[in-house]
Protein backbone atom coordinates (compact mmCIF):
# COMPACT_ATOMS: atom_id res chain seq x y z
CA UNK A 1 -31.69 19.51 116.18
CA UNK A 2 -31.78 15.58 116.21
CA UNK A 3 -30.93 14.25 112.43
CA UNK A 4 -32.46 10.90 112.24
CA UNK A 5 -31.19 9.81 108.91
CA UNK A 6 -27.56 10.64 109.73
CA UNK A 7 -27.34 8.71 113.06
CA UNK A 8 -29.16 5.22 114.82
CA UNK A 9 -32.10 5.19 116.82
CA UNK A 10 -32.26 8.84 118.06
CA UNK A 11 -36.28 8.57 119.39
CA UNK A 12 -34.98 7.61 122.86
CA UNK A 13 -33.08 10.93 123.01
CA UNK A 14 -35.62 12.66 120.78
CA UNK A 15 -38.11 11.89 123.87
CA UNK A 16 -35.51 12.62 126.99
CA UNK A 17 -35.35 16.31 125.27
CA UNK A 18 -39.07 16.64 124.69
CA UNK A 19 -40.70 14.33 127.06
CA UNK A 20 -44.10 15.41 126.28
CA UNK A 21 -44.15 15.23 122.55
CA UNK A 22 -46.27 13.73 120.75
CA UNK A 23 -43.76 13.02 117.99
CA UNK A 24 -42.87 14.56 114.65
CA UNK A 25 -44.83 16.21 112.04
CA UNK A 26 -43.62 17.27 108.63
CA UNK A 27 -45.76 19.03 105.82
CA UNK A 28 -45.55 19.40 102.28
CA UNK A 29 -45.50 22.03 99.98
CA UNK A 30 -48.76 23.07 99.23
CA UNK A 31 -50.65 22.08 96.00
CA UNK A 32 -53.08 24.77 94.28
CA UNK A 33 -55.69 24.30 91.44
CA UNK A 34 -55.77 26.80 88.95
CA UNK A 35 -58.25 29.25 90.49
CA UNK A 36 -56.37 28.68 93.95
CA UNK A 37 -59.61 27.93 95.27
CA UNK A 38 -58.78 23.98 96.14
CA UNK A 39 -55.36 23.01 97.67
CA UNK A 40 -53.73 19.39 98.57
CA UNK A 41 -51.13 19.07 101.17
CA UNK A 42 -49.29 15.59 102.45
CA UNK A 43 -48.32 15.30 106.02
CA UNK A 44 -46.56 12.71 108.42
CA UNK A 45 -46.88 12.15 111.65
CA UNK A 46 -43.84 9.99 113.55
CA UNK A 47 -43.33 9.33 117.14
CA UNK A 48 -40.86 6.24 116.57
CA UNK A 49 -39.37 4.19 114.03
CA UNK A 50 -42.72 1.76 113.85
CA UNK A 51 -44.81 3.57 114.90
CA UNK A 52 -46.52 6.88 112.17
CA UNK A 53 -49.18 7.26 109.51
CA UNK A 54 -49.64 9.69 106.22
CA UNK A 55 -52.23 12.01 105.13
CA UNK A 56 -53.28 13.37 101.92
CA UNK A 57 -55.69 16.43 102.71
CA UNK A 58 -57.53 18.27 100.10
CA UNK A 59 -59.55 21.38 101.23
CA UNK A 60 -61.37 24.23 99.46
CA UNK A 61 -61.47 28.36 100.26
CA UNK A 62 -65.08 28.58 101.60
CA UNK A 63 -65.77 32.69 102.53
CA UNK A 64 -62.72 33.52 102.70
CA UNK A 65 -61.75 30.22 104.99
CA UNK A 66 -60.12 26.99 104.15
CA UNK A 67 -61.86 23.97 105.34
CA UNK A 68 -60.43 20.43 104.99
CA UNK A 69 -63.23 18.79 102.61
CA UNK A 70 -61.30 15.38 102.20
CA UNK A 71 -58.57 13.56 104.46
CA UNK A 72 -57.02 10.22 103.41
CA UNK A 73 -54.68 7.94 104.89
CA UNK A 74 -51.84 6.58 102.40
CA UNK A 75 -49.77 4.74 105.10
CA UNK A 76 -49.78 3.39 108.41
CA UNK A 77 -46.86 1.54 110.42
């Protein structure tokens, strides 16, 4: 496992081990409402140092399914 924070500019090796990546993806915990019928989750996408984005999804429990009924971008670089 590559740890970016503890060492410099690891995306070059980060891409010689997995060439065909499209970068790195990290989730949050999961938000619930009360009824657990509604949920809000954050995720990141990176695939270099200037270059990645972050989401704020909400979705809803719809039959038994969850379906993404809101997406918003909070960040871009």
């Amino acid at each position: 496992i590559l740890n970016f924070r503890k060492r410099g500019n690891l995306w070059k090796e980060f891409y010689k081990k997995y060439p065909n990546s499209a970068g790195i993806i990290q989730f949050s915990r999961v938000g619930f409402n009360g009824k657990r019928n509604m949920a809000l989750v954050y995720y990141e996408i990176r695939r270099d140092w200037k270059w990645g984005s972050g989401y704020f999804v909400l979705l809803k429990k719809l039959n038994n399914s969850w379906k993404i009924i809101d997406k918003n971008m909070i960040w871009i670089s």
